[in-house]
PDB file of N, CA and C in Angstrom:
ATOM      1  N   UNK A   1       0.049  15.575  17.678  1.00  0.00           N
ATOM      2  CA  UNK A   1      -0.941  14.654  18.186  1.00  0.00           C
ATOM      3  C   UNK A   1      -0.483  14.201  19.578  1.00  0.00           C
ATOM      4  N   UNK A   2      -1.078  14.318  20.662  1.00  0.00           N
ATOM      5  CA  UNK A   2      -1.066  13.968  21.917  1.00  0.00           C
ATOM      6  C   UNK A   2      -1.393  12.613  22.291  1.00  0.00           C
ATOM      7  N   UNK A   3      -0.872  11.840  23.047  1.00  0.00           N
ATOM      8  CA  UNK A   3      -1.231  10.642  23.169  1.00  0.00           C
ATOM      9  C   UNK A   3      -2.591  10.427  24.135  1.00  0.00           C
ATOM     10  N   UNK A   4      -3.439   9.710  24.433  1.00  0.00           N
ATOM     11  CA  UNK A   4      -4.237   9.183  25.523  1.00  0.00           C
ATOM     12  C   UNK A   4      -3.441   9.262  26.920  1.00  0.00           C
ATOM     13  N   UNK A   5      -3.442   9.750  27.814  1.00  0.00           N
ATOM     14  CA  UNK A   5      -3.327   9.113  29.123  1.00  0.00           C
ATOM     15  C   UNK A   5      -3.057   8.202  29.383  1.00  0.00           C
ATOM     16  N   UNK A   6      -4.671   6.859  28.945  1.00  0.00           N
ATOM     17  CA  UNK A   6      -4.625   5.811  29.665  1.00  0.00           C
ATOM     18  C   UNK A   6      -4.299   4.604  28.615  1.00  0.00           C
ATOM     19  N   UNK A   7      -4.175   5.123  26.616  1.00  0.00           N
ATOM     20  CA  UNK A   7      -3.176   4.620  26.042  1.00  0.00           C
ATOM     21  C   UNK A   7      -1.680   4.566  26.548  1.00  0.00           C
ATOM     22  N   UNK A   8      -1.127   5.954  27.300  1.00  0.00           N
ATOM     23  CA  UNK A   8      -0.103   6.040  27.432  1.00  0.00           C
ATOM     24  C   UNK A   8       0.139   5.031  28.952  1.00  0.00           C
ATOM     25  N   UNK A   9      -0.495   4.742  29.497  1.00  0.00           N
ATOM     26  CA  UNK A   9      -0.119   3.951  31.047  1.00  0.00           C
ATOM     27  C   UNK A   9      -0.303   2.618  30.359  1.00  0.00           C
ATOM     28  N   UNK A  10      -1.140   1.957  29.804  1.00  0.00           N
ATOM     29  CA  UNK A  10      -0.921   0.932  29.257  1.00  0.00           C
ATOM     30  C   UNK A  10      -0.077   0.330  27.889  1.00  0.00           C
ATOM     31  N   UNK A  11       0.786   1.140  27.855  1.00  0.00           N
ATOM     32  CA  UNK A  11       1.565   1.494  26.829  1.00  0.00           C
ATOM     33  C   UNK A  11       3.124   1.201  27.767  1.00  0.00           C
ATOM     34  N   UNK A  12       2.875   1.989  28.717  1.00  0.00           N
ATOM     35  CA  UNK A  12       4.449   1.784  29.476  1.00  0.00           C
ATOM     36  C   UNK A  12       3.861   0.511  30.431  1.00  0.00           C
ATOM     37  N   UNK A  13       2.696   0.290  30.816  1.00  0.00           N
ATOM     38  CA  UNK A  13       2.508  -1.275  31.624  1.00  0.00           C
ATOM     39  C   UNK A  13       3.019  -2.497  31.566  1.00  0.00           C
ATOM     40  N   UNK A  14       3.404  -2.509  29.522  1.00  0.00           N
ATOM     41  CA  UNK A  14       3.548  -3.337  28.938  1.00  0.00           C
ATOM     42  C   UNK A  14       5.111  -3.420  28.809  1.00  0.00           C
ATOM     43  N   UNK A  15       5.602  -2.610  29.265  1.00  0.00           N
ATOM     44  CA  UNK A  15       6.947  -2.403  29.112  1.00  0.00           C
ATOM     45  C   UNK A  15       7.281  -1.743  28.441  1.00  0.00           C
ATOM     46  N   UNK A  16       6.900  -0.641  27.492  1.00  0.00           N
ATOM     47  CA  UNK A  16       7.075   0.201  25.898  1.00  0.00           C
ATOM     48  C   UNK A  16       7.469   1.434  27.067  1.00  0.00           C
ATOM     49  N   UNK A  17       8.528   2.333  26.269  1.00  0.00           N
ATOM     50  CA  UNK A  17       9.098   3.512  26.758  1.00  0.00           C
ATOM     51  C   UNK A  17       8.101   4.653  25.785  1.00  0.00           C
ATOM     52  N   UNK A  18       7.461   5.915  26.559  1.00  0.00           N
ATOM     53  CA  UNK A  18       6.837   6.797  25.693  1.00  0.00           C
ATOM     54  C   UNK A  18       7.371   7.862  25.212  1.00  0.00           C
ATOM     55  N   UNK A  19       7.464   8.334  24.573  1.00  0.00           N
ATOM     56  CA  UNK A  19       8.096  10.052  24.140  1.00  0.00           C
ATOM     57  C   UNK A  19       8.137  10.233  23.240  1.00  0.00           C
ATOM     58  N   UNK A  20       8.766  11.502  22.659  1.00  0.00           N
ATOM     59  CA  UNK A  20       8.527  11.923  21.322  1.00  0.00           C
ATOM     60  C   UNK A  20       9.642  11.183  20.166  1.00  0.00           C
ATOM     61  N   UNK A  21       9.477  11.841  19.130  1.00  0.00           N
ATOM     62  CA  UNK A  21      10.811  11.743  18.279  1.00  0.00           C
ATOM     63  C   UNK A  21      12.027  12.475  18.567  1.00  0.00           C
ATOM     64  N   UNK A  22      12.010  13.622  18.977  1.00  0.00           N
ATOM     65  CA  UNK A  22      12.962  13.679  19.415  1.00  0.00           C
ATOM     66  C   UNK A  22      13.714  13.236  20.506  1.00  0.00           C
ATOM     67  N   UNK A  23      12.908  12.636  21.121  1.00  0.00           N
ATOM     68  CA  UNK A  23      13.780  11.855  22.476  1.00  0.00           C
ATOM     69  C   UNK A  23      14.212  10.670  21.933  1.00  0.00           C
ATOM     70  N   UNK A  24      13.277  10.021  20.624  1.00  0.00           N
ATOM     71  CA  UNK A  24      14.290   8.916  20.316  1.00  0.00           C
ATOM     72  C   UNK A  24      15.045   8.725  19.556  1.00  0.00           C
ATOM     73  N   UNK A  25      15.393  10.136  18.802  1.00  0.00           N
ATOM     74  CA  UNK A  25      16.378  10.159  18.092  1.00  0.00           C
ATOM     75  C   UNK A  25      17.544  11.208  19.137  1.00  0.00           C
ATOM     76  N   UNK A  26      17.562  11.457  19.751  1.00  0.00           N
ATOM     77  CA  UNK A  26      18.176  12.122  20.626  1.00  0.00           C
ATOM     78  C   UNK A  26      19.008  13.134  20.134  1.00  0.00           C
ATOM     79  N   UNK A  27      17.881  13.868  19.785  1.00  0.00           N
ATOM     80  CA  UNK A  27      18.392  15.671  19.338  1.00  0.00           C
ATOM     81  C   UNK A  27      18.125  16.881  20.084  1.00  0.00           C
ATOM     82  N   UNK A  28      19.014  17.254  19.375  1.00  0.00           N
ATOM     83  CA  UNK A  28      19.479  18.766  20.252  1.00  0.00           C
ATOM     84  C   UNK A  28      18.691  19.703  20.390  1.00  0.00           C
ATOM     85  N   UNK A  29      18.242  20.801  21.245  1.00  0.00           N
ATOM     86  CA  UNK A  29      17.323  21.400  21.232  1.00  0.00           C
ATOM     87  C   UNK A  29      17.307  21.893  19.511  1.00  0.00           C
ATOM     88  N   UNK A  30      18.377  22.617  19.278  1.00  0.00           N
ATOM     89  CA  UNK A  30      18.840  23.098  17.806  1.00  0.00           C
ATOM     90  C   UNK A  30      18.261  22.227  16.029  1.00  0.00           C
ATOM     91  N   UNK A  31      18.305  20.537  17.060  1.00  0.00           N
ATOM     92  CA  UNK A  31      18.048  19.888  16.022  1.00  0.00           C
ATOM     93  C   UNK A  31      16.895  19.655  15.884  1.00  0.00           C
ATOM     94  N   UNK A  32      15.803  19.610  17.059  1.00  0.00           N
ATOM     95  CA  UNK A  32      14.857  19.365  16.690  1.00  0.00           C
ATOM     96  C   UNK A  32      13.920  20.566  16.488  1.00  0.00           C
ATOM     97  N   UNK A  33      14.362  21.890  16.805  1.00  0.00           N
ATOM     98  CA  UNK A  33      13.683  23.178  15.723  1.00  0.00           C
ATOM     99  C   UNK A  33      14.400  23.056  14.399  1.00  0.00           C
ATOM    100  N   UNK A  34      15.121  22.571  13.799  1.00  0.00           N
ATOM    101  CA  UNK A  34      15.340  22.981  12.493  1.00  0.00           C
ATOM    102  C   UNK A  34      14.295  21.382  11.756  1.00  0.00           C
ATOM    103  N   UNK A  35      14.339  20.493  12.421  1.00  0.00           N
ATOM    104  CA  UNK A  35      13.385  19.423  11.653  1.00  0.00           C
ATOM    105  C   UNK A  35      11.826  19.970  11.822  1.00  0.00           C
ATOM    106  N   UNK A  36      11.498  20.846  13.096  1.00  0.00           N
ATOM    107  CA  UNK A  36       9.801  21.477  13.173  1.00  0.00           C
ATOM    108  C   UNK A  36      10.004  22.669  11.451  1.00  0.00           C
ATOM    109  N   UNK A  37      11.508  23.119  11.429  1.00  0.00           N
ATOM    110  CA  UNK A  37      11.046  24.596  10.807  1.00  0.00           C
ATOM    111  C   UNK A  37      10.441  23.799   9.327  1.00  0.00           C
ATOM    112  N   UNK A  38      11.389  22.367   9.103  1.00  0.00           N
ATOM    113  CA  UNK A  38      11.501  22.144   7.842  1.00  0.00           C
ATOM    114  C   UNK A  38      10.217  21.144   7.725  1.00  0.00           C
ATOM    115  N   UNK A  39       9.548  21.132   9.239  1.00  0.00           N
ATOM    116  CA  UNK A  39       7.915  20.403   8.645  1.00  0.00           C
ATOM    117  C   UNK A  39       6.955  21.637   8.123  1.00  0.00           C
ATOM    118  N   UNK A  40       7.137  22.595   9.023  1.00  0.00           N
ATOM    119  CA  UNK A  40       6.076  23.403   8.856  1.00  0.00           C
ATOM    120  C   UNK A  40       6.497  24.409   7.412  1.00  0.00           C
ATOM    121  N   UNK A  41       7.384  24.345   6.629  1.00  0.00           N
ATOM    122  CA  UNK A  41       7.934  24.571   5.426  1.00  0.00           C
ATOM    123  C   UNK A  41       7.193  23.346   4.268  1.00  0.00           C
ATOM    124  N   UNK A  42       7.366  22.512   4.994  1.00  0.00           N
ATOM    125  CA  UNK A  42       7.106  21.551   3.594  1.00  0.00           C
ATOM    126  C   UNK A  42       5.320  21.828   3.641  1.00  0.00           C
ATOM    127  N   UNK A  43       4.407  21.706   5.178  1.00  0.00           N
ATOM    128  CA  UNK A  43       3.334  21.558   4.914  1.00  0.00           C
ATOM    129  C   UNK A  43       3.126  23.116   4.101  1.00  0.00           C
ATOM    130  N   UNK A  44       3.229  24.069   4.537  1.00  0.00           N
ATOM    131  CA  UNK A  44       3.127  25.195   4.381  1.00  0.00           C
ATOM    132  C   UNK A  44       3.113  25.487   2.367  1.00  0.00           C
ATOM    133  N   UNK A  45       4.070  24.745   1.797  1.00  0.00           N
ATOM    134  CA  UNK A  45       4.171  24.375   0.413  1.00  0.00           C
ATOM    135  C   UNK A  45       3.089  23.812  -0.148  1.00  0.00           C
ATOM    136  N   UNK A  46       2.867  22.695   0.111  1.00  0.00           N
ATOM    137  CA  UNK A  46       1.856  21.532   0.176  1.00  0.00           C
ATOM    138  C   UNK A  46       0.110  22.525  -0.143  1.00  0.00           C
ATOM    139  N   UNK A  47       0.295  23.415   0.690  1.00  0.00           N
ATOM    140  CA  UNK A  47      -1.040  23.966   1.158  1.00  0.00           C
ATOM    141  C   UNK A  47      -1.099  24.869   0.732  1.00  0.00           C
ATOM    142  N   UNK A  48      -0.043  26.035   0.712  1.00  0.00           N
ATOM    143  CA  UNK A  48       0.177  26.884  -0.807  1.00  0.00           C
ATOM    144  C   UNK A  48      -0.201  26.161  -2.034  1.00  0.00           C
ATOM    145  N   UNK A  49       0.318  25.315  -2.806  1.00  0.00           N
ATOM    146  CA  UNK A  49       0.588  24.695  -3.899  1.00  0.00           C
ATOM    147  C   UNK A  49      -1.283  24.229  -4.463  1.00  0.00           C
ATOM    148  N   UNK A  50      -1.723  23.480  -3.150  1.00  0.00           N
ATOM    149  CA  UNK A  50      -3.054  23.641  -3.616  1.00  0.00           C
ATOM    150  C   UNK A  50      -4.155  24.169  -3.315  1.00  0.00           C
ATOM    151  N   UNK A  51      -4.128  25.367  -2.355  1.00  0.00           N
ATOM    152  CA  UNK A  51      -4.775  26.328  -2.161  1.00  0.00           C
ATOM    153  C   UNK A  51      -4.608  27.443  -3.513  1.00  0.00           C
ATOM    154  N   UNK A  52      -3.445  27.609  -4.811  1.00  0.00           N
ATOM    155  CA  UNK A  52      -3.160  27.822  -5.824  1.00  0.00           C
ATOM    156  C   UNK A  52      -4.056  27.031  -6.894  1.00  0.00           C
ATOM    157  N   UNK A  53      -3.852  25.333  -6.918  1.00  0.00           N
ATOM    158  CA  UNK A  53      -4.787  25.129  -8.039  1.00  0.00           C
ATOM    159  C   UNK A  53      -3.719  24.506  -8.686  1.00  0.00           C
ATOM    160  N   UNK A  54      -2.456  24.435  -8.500  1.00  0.00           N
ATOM    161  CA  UNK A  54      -1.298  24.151  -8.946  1.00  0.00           C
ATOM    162  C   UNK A  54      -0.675  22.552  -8.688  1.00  0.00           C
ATOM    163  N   UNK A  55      -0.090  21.858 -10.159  1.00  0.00           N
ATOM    164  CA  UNK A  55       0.377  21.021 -10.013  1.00  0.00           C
ATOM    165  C   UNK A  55       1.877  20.574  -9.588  1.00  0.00           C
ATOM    166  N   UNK A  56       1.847  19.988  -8.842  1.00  0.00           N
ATOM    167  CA  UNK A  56       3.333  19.345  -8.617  1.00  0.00           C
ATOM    168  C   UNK A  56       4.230  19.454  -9.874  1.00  0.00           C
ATOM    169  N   UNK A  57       3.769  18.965 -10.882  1.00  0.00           N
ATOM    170  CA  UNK A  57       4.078  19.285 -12.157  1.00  0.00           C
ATOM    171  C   UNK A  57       4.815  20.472 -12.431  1.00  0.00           C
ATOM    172  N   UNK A  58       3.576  21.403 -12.203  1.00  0.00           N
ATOM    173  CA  UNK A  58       3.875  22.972 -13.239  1.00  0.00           C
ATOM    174  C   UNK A  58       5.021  23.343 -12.213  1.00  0.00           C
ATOM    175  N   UNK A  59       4.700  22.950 -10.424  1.00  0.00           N
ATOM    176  CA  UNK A  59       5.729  23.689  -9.273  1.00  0.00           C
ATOM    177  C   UNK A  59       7.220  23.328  -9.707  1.00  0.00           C
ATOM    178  N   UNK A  60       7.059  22.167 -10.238  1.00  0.00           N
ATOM    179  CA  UNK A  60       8.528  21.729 -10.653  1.00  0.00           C
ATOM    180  C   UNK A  60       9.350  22.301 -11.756  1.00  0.00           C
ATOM    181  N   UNK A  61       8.333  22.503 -13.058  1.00  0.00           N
ATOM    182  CA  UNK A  61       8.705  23.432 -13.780  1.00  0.00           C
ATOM    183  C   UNK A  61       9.194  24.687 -13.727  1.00  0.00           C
ATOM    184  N   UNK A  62       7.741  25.581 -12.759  1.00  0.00           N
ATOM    185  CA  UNK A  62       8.891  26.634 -12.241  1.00  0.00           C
ATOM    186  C   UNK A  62      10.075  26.789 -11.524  1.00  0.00           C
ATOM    187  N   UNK A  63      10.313  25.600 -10.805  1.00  0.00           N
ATOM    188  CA  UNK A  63      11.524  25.615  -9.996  1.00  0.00           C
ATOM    189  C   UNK A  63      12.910  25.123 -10.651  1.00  0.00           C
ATOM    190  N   UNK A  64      12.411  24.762 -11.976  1.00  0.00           N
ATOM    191  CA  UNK A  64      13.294  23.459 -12.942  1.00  0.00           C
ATOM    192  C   UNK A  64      13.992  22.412 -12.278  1.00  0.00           C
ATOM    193  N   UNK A  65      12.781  21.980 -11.679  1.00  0.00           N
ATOM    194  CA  UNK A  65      13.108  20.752 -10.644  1.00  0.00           C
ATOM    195  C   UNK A  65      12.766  20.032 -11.417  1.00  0.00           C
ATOM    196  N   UNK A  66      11.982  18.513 -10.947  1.00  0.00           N
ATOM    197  CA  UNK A  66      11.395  17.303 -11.149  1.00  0.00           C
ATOM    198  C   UNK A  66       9.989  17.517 -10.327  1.00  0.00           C
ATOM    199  N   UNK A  67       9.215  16.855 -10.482  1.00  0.00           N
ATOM    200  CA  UNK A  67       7.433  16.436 -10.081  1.00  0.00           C
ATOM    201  C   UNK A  67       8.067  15.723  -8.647  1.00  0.00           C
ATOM    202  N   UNK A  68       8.755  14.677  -9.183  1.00  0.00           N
ATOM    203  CA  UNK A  68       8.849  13.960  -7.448  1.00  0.00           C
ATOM    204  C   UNK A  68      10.167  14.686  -6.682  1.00  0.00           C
ATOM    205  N   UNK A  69      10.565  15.730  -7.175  1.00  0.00           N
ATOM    206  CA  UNK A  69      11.397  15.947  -6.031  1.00  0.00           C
ATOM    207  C   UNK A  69      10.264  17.087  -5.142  1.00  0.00           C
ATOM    208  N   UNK A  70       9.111  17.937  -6.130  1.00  0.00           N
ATOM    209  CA  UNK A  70       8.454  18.415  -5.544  1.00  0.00           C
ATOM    210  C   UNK A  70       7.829  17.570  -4.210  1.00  0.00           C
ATOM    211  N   UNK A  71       7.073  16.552  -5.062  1.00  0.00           N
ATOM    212  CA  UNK A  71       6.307  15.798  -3.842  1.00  0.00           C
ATOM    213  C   UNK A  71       7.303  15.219  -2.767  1.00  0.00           C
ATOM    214  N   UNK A  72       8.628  14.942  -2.530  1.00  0.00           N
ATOM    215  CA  UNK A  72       9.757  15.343  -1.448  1.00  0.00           C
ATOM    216  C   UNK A  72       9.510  16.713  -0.649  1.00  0.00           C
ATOM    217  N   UNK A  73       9.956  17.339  -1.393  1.00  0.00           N
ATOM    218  CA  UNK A  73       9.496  18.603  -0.777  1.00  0.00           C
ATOM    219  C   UNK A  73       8.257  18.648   0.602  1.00  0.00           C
ATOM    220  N   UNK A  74       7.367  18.305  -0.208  1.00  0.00           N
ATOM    221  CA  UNK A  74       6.048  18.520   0.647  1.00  0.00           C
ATOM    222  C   UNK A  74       5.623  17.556   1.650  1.00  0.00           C
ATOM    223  N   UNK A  75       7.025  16.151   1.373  1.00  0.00           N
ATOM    224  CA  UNK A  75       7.043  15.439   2.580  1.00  0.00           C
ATOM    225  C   UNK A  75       7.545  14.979   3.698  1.00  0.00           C
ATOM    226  N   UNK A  76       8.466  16.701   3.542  1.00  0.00           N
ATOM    227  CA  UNK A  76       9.223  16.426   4.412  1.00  0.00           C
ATOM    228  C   UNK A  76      10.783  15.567   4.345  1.00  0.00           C
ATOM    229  N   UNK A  77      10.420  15.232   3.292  1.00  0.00           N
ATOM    230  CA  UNK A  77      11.830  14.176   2.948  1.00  0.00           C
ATOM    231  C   UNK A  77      13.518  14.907   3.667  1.00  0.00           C
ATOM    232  N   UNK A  78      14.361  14.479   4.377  1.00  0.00           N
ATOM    233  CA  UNK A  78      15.094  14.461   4.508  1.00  0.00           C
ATOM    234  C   UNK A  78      16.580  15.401   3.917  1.00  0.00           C
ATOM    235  N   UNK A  79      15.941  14.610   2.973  1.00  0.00           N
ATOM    236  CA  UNK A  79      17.345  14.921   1.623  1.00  0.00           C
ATOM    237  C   UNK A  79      16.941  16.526   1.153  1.00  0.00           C
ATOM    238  N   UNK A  80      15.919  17.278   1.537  1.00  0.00           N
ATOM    239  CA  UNK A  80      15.317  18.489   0.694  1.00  0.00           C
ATOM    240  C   UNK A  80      16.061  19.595   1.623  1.00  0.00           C
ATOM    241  N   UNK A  81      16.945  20.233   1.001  1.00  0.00           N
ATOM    242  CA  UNK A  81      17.204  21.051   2.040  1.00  0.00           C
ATOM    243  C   UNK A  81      15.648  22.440   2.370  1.00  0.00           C
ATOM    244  N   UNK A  82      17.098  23.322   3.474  1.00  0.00           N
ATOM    245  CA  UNK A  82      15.935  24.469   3.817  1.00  0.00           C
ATOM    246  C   UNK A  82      15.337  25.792   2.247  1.00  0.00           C
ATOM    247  N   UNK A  83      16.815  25.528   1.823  1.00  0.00           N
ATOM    248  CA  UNK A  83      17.045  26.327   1.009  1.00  0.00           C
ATOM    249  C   UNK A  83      15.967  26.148  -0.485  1.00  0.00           C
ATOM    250  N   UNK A  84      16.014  25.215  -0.624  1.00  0.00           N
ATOM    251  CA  UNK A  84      14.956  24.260  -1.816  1.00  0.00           C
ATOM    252  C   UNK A  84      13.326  24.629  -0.755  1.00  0.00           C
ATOM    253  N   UNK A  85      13.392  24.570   0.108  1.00  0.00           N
ATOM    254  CA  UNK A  85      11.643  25.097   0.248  1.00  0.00           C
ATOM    255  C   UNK A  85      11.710  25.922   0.354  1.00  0.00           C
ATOM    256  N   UNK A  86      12.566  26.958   0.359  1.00  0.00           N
ATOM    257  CA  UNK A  86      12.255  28.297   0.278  1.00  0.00           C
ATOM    258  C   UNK A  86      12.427  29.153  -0.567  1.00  0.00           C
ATOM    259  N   UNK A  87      12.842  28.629  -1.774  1.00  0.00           N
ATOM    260  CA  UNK A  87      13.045  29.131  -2.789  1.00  0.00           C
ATOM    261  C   UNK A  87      11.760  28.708  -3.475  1.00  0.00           C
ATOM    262  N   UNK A  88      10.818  27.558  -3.331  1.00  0.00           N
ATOM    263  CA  UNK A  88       9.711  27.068  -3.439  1.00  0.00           C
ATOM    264  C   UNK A  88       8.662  27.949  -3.135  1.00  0.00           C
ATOM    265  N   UNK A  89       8.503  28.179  -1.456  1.00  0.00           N
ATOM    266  CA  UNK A  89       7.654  28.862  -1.367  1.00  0.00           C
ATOM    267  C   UNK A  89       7.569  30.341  -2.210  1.00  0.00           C
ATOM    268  N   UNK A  90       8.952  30.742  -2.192  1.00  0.00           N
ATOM    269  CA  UNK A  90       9.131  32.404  -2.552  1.00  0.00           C
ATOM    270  C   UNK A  90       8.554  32.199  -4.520  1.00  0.00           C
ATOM    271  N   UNK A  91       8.873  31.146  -5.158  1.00  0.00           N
ATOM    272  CA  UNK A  91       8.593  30.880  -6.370  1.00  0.00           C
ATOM    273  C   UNK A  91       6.913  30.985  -6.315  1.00  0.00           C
ATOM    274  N   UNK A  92       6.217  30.660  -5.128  1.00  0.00           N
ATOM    275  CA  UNK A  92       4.820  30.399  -5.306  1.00  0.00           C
ATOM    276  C   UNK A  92       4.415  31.606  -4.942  1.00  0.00           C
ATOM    277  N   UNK A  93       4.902  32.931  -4.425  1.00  0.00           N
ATOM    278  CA  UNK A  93       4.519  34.068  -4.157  1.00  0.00           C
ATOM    279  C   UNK A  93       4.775  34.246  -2.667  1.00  0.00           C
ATOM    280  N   UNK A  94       5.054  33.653  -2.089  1.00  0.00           N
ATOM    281  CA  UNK A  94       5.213  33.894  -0.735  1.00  0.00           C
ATOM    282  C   UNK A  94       5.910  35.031  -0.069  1.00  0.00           C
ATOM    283  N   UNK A  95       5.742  35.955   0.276  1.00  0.00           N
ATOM    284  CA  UNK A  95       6.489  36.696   0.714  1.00  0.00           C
ATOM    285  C   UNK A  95       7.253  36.474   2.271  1.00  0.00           C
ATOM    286  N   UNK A  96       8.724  37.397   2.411  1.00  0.00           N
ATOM    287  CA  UNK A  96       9.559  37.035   3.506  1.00  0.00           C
ATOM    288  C   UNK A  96       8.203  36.871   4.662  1.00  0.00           C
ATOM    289  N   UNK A  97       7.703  38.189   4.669  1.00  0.00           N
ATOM    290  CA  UNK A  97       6.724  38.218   5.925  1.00  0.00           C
ATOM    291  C   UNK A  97       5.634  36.968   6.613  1.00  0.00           C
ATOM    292  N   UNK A  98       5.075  36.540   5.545  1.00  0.00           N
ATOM    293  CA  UNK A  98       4.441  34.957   5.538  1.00  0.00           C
ATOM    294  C   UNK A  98       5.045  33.675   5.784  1.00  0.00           C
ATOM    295  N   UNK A  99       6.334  33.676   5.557  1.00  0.00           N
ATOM    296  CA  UNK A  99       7.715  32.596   5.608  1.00  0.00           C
ATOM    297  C   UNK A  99       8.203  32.919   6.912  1.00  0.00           C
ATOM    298  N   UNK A 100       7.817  34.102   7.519  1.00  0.00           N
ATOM    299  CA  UNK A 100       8.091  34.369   8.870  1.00  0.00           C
ATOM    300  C   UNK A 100       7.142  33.826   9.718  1.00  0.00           C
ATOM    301  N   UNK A 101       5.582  34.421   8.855  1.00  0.00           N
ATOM    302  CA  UNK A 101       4.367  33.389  10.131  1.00  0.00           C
ATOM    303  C   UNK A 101       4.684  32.116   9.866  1.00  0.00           C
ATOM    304  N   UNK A 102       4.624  31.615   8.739  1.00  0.00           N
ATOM    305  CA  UNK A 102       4.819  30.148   8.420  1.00  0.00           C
ATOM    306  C   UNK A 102       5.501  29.628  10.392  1.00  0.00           C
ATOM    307  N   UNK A 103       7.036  30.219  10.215  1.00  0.00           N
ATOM    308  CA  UNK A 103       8.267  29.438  11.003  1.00  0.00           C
ATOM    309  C   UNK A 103       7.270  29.981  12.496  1.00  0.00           C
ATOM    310  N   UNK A 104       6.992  31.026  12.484  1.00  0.00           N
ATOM    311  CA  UNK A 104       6.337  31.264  13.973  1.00  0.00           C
ATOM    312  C   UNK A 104       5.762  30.938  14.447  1.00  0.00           C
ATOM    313  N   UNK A 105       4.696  30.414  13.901  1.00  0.00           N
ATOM    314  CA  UNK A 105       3.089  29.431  14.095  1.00  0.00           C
ATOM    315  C   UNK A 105       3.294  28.239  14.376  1.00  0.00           C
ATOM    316  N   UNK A 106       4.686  27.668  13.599  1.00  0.00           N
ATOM    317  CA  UNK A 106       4.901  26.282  13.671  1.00  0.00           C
ATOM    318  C   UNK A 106       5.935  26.235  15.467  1.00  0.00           C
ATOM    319  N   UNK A 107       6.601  26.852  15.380  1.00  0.00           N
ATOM    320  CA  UNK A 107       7.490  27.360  16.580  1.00  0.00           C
ATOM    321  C   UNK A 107       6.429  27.597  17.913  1.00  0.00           C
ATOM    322  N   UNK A 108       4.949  28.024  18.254  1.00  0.00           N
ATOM    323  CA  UNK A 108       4.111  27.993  18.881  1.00  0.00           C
ATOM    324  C   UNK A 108       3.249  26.969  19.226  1.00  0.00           C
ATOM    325  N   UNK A 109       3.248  26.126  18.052  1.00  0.00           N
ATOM    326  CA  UNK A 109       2.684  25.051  17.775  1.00  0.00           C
ATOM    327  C   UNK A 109       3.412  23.512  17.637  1.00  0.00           C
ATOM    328  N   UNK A 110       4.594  23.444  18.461  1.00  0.00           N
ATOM    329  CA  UNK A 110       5.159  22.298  18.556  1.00  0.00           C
ATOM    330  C   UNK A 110       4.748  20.855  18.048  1.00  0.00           C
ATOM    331  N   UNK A 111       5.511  20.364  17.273  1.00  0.00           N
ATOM    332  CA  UNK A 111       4.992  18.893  16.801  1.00  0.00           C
ATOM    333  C   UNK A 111       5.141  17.699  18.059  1.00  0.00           C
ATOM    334  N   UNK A 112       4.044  17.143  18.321  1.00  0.00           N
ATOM    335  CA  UNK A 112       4.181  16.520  19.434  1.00  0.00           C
ATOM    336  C   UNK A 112       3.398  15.139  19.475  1.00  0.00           C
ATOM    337  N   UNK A 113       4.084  14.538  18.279  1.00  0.00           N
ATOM    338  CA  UNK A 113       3.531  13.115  18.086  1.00  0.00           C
ATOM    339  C   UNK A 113       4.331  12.206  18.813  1.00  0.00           C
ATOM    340  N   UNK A 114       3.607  11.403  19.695  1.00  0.00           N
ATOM    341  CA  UNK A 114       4.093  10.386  20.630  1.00  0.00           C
ATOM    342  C   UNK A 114       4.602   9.046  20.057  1.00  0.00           C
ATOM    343  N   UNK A 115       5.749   8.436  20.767  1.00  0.00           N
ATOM    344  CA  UNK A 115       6.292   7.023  20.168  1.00  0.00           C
ATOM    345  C   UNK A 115       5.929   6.392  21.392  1.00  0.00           C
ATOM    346  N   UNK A 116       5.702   5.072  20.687  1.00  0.00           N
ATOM    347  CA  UNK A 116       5.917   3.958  22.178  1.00  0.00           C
ATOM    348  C   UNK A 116       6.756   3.233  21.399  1.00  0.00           C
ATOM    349  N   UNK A 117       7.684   3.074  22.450  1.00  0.00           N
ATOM    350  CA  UNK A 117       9.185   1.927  22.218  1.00  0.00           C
ATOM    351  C   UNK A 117       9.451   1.098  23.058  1.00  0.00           C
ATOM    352  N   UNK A 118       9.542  -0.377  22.494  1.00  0.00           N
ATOM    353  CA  UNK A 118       9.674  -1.315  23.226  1.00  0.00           C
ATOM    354  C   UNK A 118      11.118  -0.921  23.828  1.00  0.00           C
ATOM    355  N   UNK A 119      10.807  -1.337  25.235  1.00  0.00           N
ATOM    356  CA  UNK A 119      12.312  -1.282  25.937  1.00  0.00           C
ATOM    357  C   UNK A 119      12.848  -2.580  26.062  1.00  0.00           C
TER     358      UNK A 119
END
């Protein structure tokens, strides 16, 4: 999501600093593709899962997870590693080749939601 322009000038008028998340968490080029790979992984699940018809539930079962670690999963949560959505997706049928557009599309398509921070 792109900010306004003239949200964004009256945004820094006020004194608020603009930029992304990664500028305010101040990560590495490295760090902030592995947090895009692991959004566009979780949505990518999310949208598998119910483009399937499939419950959080049953996904957990097949994975012999839990229901809410699924819905983690699909939100991106932190704590989920790479390895847990991709053993997810591959559980839902996904093949390597699709887990490849998945990361590529998202990699083209940069996440680019704006912060304003009070300075």
């Amino acid at each position: 999501m792109i900010m306004d322009a003239a949200k964004r000038r009256r945004l820094e008028a006020a004194g608020f600093t603009v930029g992304d998340a990664a500028e305010f968490l101040e990560l590495s080029p490295p760090e902030k593709e592995l947090v895009e790979m692991k959004i566009a992984l979780s949505a990518a699940l999310k949208r598998r899962r119910r483009e399937q018809h499939v419950s959080q539930q049953r996904l957990a079962e097949l994975l012999h997870s839990s229901q809410s670690r699924v819905a983690k999963m699909e939100a991106g949560d932190a704590g989920v590693s790479l390895d847990l959505l991709i053993r997810a997706l591959l559980v839902s049928g996904m093949t390597r080749a699709e887990l490849a557009d998945v990361l590529a599309a998202r990699a083209e398509e940069p996440h680019t939601a704006r912060l304003a921070l009070a300075s």
